[in-house]
Protein backbone atom coordinates (compact mmCIF):
# COMPACT_ATOMS: atom_id res chain seq x y z
CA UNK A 1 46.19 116.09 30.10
CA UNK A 2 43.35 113.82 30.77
CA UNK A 3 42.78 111.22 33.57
CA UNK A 4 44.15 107.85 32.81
CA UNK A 5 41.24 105.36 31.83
CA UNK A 6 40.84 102.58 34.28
CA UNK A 7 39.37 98.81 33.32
CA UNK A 8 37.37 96.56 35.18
CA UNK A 9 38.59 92.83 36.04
CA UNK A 10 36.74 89.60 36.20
CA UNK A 11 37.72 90.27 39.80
CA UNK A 12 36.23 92.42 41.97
CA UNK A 13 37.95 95.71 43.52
CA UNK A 14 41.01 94.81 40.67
CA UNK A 15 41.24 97.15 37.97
CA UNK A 16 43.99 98.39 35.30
CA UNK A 17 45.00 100.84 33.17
CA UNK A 18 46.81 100.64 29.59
CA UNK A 19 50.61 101.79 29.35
CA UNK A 20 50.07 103.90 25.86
CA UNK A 21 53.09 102.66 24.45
CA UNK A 22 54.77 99.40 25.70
CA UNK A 23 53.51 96.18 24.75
CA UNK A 24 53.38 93.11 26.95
CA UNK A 25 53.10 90.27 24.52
CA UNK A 26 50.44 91.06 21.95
CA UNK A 27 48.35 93.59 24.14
CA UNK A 28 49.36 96.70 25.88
CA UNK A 29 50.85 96.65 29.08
CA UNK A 30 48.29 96.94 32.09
CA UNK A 31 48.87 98.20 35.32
CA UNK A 32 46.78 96.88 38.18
CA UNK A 33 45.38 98.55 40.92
CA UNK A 34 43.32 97.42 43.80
CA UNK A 35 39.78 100.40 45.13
CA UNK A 36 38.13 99.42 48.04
CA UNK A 37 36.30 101.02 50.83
CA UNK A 38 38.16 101.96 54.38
CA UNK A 39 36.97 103.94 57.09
CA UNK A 40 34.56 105.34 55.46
CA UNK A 41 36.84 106.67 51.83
CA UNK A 42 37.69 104.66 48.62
CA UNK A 43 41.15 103.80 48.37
CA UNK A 44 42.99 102.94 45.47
CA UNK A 45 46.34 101.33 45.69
CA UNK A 46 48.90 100.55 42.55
CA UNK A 47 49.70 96.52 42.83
CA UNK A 48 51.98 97.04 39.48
CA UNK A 49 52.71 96.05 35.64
CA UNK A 50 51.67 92.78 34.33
CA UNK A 51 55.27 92.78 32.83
CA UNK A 52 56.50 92.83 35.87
CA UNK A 53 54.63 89.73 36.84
CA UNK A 54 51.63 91.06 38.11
CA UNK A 55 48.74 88.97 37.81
CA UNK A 56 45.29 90.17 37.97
CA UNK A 57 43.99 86.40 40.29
CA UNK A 58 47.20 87.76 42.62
CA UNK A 59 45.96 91.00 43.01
CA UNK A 60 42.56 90.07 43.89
CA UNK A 61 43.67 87.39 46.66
CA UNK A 62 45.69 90.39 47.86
CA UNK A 63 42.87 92.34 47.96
CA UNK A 64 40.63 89.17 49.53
CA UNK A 65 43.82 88.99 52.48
CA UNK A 66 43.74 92.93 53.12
CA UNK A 67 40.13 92.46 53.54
CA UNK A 68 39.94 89.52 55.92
CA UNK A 69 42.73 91.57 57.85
CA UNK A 70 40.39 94.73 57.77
CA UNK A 71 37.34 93.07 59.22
CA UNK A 72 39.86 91.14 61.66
CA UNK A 73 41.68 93.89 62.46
CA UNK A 74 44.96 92.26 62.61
CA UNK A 75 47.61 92.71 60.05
CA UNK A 76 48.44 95.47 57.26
CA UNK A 77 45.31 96.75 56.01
CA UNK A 78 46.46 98.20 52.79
CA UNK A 79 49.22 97.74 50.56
CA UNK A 80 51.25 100.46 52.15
CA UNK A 81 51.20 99.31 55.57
CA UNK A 82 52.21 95.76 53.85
CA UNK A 83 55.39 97.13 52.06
CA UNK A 84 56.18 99.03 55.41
CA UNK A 85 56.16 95.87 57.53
CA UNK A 86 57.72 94.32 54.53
CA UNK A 87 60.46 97.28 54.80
CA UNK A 88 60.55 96.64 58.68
CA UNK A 89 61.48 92.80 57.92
CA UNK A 90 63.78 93.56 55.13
CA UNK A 91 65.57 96.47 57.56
CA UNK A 92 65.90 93.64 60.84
CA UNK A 93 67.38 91.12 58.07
CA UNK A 94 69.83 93.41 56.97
CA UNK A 95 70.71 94.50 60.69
CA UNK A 96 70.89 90.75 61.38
CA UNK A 97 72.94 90.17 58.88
CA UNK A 98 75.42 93.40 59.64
CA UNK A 99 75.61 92.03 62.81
CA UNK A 100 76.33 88.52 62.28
CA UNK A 101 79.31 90.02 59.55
CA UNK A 102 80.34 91.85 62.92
CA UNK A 103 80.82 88.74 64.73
CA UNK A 104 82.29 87.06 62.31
CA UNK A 105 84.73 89.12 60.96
CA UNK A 106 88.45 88.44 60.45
CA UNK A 107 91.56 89.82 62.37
CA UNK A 108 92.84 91.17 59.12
CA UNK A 109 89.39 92.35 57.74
CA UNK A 110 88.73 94.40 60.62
CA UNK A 111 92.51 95.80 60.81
CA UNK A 112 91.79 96.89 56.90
CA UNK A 113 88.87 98.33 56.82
CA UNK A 114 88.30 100.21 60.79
CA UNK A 115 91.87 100.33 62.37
CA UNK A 116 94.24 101.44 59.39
CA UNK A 117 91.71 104.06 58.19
CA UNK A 118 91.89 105.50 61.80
CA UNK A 119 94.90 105.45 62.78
CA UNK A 120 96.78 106.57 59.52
CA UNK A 121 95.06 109.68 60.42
CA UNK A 122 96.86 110.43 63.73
CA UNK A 123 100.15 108.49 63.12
CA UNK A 124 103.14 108.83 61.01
CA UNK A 125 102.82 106.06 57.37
CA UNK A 126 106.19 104.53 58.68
CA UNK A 127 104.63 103.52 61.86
CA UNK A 128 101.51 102.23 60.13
CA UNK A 129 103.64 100.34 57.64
CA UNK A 130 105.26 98.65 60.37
CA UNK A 131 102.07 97.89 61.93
CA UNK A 132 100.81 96.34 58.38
CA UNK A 133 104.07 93.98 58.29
CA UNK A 134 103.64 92.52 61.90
CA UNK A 135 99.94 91.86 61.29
CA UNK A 136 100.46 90.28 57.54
CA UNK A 137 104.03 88.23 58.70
CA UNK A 138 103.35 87.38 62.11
CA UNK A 139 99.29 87.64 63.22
CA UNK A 140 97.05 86.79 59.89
CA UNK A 141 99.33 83.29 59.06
CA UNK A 142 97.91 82.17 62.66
CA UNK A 143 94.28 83.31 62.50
CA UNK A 144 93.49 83.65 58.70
CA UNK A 145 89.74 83.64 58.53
CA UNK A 146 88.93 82.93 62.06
CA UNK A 147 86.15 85.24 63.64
CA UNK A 148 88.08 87.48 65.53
CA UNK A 149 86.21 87.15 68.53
CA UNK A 150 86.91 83.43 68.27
CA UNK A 151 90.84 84.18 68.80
CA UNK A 152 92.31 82.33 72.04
CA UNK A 153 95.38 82.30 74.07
CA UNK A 154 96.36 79.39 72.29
CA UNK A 155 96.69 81.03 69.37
CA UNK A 156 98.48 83.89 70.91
CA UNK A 157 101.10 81.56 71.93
CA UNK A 158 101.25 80.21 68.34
CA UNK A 159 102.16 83.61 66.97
CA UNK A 160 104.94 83.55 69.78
CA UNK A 161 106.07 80.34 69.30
CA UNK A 162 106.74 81.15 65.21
CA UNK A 163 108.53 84.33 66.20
CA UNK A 164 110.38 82.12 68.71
CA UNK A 165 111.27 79.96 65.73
CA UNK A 166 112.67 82.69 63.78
CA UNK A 167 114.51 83.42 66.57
CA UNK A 168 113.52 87.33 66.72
CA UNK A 169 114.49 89.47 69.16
CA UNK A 170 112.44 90.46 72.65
CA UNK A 171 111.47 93.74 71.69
CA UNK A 172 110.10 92.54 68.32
CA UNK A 173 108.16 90.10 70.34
CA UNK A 174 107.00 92.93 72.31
CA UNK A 175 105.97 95.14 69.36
CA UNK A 176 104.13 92.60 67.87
CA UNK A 177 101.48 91.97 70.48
CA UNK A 178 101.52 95.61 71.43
CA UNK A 179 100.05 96.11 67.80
CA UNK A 180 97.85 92.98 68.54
CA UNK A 181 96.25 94.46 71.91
CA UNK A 182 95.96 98.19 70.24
CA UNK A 183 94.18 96.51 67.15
CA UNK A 184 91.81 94.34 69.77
CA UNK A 185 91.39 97.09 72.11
CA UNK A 186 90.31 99.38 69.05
CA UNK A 187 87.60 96.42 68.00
CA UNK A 188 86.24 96.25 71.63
CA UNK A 189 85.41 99.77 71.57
CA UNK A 190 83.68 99.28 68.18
CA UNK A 191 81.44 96.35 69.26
CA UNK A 192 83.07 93.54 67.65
CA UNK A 193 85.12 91.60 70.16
CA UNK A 194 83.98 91.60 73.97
CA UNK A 195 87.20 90.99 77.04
CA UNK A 196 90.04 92.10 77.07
CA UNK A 197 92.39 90.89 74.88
CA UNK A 198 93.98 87.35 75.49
CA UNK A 199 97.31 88.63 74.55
CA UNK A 200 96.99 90.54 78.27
CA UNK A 201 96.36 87.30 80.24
CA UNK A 202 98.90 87.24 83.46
CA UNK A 203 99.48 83.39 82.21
CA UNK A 204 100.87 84.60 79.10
CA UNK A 205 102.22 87.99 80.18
CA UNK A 206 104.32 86.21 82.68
CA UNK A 207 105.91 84.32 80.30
CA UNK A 208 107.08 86.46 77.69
CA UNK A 209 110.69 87.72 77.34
CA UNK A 210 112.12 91.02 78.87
CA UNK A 211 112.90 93.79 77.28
CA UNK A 212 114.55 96.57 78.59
CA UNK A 213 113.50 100.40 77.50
CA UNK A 214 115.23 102.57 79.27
CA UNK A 215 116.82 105.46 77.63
CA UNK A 216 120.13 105.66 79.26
CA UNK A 217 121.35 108.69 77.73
CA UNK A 218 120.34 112.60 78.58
CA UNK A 219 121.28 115.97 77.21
CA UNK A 220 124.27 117.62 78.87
CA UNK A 221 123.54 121.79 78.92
CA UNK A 222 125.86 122.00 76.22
CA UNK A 223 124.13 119.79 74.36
CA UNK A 224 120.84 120.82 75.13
CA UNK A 225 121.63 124.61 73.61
CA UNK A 226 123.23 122.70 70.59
CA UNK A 227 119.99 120.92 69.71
CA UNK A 228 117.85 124.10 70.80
CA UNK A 229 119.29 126.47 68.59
CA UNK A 230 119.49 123.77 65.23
CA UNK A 231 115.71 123.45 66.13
CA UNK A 232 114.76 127.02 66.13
CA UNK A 233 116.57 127.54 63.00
CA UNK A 234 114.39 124.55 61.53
CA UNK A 235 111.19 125.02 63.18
CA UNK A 236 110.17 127.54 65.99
CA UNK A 237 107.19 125.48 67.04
CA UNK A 238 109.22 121.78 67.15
CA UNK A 239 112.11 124.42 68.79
CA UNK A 240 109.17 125.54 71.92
CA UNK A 241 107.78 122.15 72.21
CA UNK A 242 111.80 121.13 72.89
CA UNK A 243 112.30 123.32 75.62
CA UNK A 244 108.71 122.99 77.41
CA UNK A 245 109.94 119.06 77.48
CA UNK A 246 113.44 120.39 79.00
CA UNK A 247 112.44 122.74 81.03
CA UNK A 248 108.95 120.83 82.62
CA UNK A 249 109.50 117.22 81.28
CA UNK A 250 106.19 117.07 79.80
CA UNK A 251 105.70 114.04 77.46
CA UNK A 252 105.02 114.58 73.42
CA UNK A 253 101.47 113.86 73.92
CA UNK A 254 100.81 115.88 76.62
CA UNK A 255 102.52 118.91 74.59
CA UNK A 256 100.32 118.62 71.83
CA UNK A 257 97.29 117.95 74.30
CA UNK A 258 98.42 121.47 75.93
CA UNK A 259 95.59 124.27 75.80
CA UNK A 260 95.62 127.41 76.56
CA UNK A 261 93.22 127.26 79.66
CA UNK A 262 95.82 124.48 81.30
CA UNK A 263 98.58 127.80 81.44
CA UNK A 264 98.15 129.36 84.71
CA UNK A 265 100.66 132.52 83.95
CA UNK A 266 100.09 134.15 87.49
CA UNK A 267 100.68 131.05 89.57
CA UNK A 268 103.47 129.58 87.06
CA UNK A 269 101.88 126.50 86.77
CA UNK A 270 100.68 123.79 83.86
CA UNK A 271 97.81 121.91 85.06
CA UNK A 272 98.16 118.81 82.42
CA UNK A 273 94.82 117.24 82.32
CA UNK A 274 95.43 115.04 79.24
CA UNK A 275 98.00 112.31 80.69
CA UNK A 276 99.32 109.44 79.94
CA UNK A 277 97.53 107.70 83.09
CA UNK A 278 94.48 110.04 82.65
CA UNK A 279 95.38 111.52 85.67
CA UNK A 280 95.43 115.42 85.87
CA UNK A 281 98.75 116.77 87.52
CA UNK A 282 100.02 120.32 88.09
CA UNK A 283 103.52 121.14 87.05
CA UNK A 284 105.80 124.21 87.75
CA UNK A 285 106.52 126.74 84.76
CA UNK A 286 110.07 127.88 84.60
CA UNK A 287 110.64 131.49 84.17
CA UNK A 288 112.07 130.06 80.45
CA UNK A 289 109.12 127.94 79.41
CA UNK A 290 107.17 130.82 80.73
CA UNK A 291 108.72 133.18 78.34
CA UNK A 292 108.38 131.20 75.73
CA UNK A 293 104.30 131.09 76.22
CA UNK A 294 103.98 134.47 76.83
CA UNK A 295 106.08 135.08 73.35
CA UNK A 296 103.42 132.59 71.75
CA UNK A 297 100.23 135.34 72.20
CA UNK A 298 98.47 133.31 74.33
CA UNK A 299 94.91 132.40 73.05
CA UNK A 300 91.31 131.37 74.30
CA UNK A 301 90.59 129.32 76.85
CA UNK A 302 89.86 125.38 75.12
CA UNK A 303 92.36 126.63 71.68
CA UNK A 304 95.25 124.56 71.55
CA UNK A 305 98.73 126.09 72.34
CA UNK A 306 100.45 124.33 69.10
CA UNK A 307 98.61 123.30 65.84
CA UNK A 308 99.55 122.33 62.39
CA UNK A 309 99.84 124.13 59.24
CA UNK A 310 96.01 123.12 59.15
CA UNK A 311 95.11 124.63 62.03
CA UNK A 312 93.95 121.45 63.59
CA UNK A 313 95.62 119.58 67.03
CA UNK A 314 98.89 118.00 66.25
CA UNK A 315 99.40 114.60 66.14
CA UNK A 316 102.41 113.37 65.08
CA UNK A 317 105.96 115.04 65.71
CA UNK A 318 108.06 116.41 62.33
CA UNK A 319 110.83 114.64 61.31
CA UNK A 320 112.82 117.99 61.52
CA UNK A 321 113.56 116.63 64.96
CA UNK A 322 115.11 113.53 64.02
CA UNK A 323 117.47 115.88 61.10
CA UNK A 324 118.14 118.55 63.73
CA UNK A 325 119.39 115.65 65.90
CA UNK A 326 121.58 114.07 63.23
CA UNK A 327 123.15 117.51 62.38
CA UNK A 328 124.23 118.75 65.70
CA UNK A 329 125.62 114.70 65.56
CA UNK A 330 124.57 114.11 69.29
CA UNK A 331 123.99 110.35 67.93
CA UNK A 332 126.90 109.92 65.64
CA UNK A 333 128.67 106.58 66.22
CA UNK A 334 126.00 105.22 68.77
CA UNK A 335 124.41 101.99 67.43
CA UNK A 336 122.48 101.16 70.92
CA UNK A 337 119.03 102.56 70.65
CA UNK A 338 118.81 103.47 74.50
CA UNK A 339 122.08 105.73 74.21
CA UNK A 340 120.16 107.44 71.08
CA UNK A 341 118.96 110.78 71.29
CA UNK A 342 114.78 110.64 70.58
CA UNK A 343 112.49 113.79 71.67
CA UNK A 344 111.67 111.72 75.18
CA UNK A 345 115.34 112.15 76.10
CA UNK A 346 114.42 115.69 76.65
CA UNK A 347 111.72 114.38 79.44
CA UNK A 348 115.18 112.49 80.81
CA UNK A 349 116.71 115.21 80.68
CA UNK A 350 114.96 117.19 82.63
CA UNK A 351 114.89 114.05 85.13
CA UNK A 352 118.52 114.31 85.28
CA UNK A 353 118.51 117.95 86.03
CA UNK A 354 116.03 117.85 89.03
CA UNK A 355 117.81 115.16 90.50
CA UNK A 356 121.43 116.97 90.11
CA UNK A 357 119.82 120.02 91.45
CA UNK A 358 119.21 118.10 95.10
CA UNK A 359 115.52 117.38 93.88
CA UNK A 360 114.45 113.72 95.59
CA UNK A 361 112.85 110.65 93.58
CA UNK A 362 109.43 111.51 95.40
CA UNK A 363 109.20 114.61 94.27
CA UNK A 364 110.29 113.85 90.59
CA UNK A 365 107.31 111.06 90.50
CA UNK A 366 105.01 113.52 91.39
CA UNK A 367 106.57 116.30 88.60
CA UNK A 368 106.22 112.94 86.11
CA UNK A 369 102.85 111.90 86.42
CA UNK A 370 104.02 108.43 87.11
CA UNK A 371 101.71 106.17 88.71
CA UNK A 372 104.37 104.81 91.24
CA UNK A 373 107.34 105.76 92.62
CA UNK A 374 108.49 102.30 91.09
CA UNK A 375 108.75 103.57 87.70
CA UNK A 376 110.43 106.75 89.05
CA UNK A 377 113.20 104.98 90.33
CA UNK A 378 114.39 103.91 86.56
CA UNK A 379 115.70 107.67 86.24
CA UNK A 380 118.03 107.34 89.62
CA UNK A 381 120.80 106.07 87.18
CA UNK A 382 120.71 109.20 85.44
CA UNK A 383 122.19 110.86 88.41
CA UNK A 384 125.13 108.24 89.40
CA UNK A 385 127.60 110.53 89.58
CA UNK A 386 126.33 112.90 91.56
CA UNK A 387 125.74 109.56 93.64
CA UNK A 388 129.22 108.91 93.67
CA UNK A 389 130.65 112.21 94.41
CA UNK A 390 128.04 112.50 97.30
CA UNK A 391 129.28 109.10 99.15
CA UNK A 392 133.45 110.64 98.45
CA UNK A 393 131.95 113.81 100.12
CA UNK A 394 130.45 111.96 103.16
CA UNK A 395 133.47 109.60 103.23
CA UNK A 396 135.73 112.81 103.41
CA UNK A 397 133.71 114.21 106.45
CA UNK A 398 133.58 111.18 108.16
CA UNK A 399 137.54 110.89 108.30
CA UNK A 400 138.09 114.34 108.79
CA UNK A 401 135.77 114.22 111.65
CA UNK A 402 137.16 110.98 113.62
CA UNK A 403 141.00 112.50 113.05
CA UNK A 404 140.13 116.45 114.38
CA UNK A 405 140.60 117.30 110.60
CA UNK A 406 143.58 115.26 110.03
CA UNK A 407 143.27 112.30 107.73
CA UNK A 408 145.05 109.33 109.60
CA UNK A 409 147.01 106.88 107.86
CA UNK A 410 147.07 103.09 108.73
CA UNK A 411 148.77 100.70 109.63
CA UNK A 412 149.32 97.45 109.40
CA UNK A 413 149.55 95.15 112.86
């Protein structure tokens, strides 16, 4: 195939070739190029069609501003370095303008497109769902299209003032902003809010109602064996993460956190390193629990002791527990939620037992992971009874003591 023919212009270093074909009004299309001399080589450089406006007076006042940039040297000297600054512009525009659409996005543009993608991938759809209803009832008729980074206490309190209004109750209060701080926290660590959020100012925090959590209710043994054995006939792996949560009150994430370099088999031990506080903490292994490992095959050091069907970390807990809970009927008739039986009442549970077993509320904060002894002291209901047998006991001693072993009667002056 031979060389393309090139044309002179009226104007010097422009020339052109024909496009064989395609017409551009009555002549054939030409397609201008600019040859001149630099360091030394001729260069030739495509300026473009004439049908795509290319005009041959352009191209040579192109060529005239390269040159005067040449002999200057400042500026693009050729065409390429031209459409590379020209790329470099067009790249800090765009980057300007992603970041300005950073600052200015929406509450319910950034929980659409960053936070539901993420965290429908480590949470159950009904929790998400619930998340989607607070945010489109309660947060987006506040804020609508204000910049999320614009979002002030003021209109926090709005948002509590129309659940006031609808006179909801203090835990749905609660959930609400919960959702609101999770969804700002998430957009802080993506760049697109700075602070922390203003739902978590002490002014407001102080102010809004409270709600009580406590689970009041824990597993008798009876009970405990009951739910065991209707989970192993469901699921051995929901059955093992059970009993590790009876038997060393371990929360749900820090069971499914669990690897196999944290099992310390020789000295009985769980060395949790993934906590709710981000605190590590050692915790005793029961000869049970340690059974159960050991019946596992334990694997390599870093592998995760319990996986999904994938093979990948678990993240949310099956709703086999929930059914295995409903047919042993440990919550049938109970319509308080903190009297219902939920996989943390096994983490009670095991509170319960430690305490019954003479175990002290310093100790059990330590075994916990909890950050203060304060928030140990919520589980010293759980062992009331034992309370109240203890004090009889002490009463009986006293009496017996002060009458040589006889209880006295009195009476009356």
């Amino acid at each position: 195939m031979s060389a393309s023919k090139y044309y002179k212009t009226e104007f010097k270093g422009v020339r052109y070739r024909k496009h064989a074909t395609r017409k551009h009004g009555v002549q054939a299309d030409r397609y201008y190029v600019l040859t001149y001399k630099i360091d030394g080589k001729t260069k030739t450089e495509a300026v473009g069609w004439a049908s795509e406006g290319v005009k041959p007076s352009e191209a040579y006042d192109l060529h005239c501003q390269l040159l005067q940039n040449r002999k200057k040297g400042q500026g693009p000297r050729t065409i390429a370095e031209m459409r590379a600054e020209g790329d470099e512009e067009r790249a800090e525009r765009e980057a300007e303008k992603r970041r300005q659409a950073r600052l200015n996005i929406s509450f319910k543009e950034y929980f659409e497109q960053y936070y539901l993608p993420e965290v429908l991938q480590a949470n159950r759809p009904e929790t998400v769902d619930k998340t989607k209803i607070q945010v489109d009832k309660w947060i987006d008729p506040v804020v609508q299209e204000l910049p999320m980074r614009e979002i002030t206490l003021e209109y926090i309190k709005r948002i509590r003032a129309n659940l006031n209004k609808k006179k909801r109750s203090p835990r749905t209060i609660q959930y609400v902003f919960v959702s609101f701080n999770a969804i700002w926290n998430m957009a802080r660590e993506d760049g697109f809010v700075e602070g922390e959020s203003p739902a978590k100012m002490r002014s407001f925090r102080k102010t809004m109602p409270k709600v009580d959590n406590r689970r009041e209710r824990f597993l008798t043994r009876d009970e405990e064996d009951k739910l065991l054995a209707e989970l192993a006939r469901r699921s051995r792996q929901l059955h093992d993460m059970a009993l590790l949560s009876i038997e060393c009150g371990l929360r749900r994430g820090e069971i499914f956190a669990l690897t196999w370099d944290c099992v310390d088999f020789e000295s009985e031990t769980l060395h949790l390193r993934r906590t709710k506080s981000d605190k590590s903490r050692w915790v005793p292994l029961t000869q049970r629990a340690k059974a159960m490992l050991l019946n596992l095959e334990p694997g390599s050091a870093g592998e995760f002791v319990f996986l999904d069907r994938f093979g990948n970390p678990l993240k949310a807990l099956s709703n086999s527990f929930d059914k295995a809970v409903n047919k042993v009927g440990l919550n049938d008739g109970i319509t308080d939620r903190k009297m219902k039986i939920v996989f943390h009442s096994l983490r009670h549970s095991y509170a319960s037992n430690f305490l019954k077993s003479g175990g002290s509320l310093y100790a059990l904060s330590k075994l916990m992971g909890h950050g203060s002894i304060n928030v140990t002291e919520r589980y010293g209901h759980l062992a009331n009874d034992d309370l109240v047998a203890a004090t009889k006991q002490m009463e009986a001693s006293r009496t017996s003591e002060r009458s040589g072993g006889k209880v006295l009667p009195l009476h009356r002056a």
